[in-house]
Protein backbone atom coordinates (compact mmCIF):
# COMPACT_ATOMS: atom_id res chain seq x y z
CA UNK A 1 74.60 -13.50 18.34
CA UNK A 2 75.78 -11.16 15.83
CA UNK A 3 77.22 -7.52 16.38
CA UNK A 4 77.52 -4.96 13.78
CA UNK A 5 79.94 -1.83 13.63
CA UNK A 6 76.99 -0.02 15.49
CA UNK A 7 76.42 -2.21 18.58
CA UNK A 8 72.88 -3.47 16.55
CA UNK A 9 72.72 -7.36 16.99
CA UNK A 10 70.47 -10.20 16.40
CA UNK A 11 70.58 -13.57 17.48
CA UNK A 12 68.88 -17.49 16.26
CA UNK A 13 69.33 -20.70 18.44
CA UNK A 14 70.54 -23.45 17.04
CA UNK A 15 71.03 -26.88 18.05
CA UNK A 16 74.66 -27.98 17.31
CA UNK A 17 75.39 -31.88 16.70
CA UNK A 18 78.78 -32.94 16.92
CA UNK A 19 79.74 -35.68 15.26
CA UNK A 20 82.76 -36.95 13.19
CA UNK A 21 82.76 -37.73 9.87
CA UNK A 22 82.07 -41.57 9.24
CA UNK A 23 85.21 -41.12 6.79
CA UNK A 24 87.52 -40.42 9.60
CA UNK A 25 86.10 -41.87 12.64
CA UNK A 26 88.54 -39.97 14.64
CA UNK A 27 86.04 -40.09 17.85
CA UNK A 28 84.30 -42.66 18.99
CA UNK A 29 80.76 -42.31 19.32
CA UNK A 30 78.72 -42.05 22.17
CA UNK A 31 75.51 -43.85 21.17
CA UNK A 32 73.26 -42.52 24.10
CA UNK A 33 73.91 -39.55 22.64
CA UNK A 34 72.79 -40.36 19.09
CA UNK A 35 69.31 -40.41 17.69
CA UNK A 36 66.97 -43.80 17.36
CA UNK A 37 64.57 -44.59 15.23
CA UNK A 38 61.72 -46.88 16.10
CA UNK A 39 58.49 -48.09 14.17
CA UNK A 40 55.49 -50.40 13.99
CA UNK A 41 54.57 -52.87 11.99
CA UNK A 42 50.66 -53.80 12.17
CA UNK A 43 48.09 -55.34 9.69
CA UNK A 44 45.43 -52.89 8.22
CA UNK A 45 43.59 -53.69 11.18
CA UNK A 46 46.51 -52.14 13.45
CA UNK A 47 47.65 -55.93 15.11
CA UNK A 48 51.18 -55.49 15.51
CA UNK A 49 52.82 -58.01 13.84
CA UNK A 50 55.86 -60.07 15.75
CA UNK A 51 59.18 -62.15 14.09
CA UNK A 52 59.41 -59.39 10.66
CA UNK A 53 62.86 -58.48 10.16
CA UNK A 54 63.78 -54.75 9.95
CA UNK A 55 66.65 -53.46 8.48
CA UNK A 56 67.94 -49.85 8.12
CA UNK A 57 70.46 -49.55 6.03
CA UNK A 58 72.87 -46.17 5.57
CA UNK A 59 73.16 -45.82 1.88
CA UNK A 60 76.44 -44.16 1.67
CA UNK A 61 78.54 -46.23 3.80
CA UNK A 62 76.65 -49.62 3.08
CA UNK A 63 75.66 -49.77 6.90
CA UNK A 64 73.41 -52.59 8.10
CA UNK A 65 71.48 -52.99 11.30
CA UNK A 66 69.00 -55.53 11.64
CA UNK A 67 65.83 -55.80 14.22
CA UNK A 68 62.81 -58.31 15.13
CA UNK A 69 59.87 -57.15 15.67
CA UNK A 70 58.32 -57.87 19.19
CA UNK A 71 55.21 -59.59 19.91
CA UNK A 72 53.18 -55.59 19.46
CA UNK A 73 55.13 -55.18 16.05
CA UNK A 74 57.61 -52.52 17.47
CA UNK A 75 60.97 -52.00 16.21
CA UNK A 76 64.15 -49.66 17.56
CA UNK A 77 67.07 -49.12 16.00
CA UNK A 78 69.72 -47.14 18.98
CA UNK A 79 72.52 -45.10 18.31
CA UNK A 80 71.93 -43.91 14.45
CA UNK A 81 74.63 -41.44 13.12
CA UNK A 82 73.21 -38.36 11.08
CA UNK A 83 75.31 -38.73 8.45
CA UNK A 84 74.12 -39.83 5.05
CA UNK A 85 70.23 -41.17 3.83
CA UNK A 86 68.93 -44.31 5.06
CA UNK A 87 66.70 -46.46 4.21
CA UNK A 88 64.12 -48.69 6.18
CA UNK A 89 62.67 -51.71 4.49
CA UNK A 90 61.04 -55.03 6.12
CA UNK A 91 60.90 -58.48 5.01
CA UNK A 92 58.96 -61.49 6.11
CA UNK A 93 59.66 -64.68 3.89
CA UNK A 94 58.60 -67.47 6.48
CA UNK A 95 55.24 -69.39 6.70
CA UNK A 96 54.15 -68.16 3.81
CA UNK A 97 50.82 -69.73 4.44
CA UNK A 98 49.94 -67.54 7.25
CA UNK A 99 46.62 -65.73 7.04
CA UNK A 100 46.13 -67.46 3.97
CA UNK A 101 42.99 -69.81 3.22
CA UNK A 102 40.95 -71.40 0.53
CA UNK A 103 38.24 -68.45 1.73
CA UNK A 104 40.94 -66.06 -0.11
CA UNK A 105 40.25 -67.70 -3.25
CA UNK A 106 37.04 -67.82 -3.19
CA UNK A 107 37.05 -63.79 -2.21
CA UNK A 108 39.64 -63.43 -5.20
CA UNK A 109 37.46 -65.43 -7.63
CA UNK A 110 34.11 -63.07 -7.02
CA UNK A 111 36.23 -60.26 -6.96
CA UNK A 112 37.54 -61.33 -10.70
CA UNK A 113 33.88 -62.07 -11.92
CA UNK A 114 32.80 -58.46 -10.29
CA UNK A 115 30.35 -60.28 -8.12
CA UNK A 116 31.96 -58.45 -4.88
CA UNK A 117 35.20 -56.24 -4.94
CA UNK A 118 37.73 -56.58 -2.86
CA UNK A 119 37.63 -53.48 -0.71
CA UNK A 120 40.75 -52.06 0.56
CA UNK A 121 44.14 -51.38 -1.39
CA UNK A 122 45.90 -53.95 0.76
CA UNK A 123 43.29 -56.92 -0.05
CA UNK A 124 44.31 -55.72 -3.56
CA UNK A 125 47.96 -55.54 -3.13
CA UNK A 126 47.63 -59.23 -1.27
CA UNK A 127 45.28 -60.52 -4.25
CA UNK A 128 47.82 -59.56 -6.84
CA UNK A 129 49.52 -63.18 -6.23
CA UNK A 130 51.96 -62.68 -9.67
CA UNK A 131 52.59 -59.25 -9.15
CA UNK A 132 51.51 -58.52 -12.66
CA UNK A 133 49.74 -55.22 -11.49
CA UNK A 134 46.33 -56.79 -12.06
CA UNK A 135 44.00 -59.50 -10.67
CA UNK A 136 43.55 -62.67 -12.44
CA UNK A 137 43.10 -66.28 -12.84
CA UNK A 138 47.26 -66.51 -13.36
CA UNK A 139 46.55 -65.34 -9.54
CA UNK A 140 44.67 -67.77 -8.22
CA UNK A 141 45.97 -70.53 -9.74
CA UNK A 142 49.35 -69.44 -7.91
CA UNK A 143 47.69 -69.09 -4.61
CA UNK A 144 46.22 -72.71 -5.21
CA UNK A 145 49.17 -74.40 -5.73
CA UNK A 146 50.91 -73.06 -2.62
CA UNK A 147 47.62 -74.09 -0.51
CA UNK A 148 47.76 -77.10 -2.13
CA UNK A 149 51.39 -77.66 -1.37
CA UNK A 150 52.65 -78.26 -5.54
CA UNK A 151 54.45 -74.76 -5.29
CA UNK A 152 56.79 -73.37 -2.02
CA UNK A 153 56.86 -70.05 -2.83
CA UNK A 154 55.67 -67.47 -5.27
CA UNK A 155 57.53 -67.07 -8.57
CA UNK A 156 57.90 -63.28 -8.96
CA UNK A 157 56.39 -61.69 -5.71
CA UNK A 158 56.91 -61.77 -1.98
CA UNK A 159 54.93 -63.38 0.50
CA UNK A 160 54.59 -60.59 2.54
CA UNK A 161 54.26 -57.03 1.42
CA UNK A 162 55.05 -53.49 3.30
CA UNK A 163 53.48 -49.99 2.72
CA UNK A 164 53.63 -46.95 4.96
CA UNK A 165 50.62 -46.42 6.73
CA UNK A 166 50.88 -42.76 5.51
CA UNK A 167 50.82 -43.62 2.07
CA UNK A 168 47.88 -42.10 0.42
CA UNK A 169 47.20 -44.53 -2.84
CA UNK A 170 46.98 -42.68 -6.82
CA UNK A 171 43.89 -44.81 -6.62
CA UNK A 172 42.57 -47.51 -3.58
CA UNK A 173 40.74 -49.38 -6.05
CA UNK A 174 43.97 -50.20 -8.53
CA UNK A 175 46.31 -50.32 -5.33
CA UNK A 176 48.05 -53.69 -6.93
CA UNK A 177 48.94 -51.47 -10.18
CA UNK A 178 50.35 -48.91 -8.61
CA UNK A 179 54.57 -48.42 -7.48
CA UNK A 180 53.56 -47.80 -4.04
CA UNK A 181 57.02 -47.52 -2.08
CA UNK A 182 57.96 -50.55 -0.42
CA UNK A 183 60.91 -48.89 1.59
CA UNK A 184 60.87 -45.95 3.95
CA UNK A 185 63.80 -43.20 3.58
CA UNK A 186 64.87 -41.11 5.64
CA UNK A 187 66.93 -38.01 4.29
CA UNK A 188 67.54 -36.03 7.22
CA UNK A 189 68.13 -37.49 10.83
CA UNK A 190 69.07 -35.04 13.98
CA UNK A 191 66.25 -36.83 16.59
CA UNK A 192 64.63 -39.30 17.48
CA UNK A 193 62.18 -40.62 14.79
């Protein structure tokens, strides 16, 4: 509330967060009593994906916290101060052969010739083998040599890749030349995300 001279007043509610600085620590915290911030990770068909590590990392104080997905594709981080940005990113660098087939070649190779287009910005994204920003032979003859087993990884791209499902692409049909964010930030934290 606020009172002038004249006995007029006015009031706002706020909600008030107390929390220490991270520079002092002069409290400990009481992490039931802190935010969380959960997630899903899912395919383009919305099957949550299990075993893909997420890690949210507080930029300022070089903070790490690490989670697995569970068998839906679910994620929770507990107790986050709401100090400083973070910064969400996940990585998946095992069996890099999963959901990947000779029939992905074949898709890539009429999608190069124009015969049929690959249809969604993450077929395009997943096509991109190099990471080049286009789709190519260079591409497939990557993918081939890690079906074939002559190659155990790719040479300047991930095996998996991560975009927010909120993302709305420049354009779907150049998805793989685009800098779609690969990391989710979060700027201001005071609940539960």
């Amino acid at each position: 509330y606020v009172i002038d001279e004249n006995g007029n007043f006015d009031f706002c509610e706020v909600t008030l967060i107390l929390q220490d600085s991270p520079l002092t620590n002069a409290c400990q915290d009481v992490s039931s009593l802190l935010p969380s911030v959960s997630g899903r990770i899912t395919t383009e068909m919305s099957d949550g994906v299990n075993n893909i590590e997420v890690e949210l990392t507080n930029m300022a104080s070089a903070l790490n916290k690490t989670e697995m997905t569970n068998n839906d594709g679910q994620y929770k981080f507990d107790g986050i101060d709401v100090f400083d940005p973070k910064t969400i990113e996940a990585r998946n660098e095992a069996d890099l052969l999963n959901g990947v087939s000779t029939l992905d070649l074949v898709m890539m190779q009429r999608h190069i010739l124009g015969l049929e287009k690959l249809k969604t910005p993450y077929k395009l994204i997943a096509a991109d083998v190099n990471n080049d920003g286009k789709i190519s032979a260079n591409d497939l003859v990557e993918l081939r040599k890690l079906i074939l087993g002559t190659s155990n990884g790719f040479t300047n791209n991930k095996s998996w890749r991560f975009v927010d499902k909120s993302y709305n692409f420049i354009d779907a049909t150049n998805a793989q030349g685009e800098a779609f964010p690969e990391v989710y930030n979060i700027n201001n934290l005071s609940t539960d995300m």
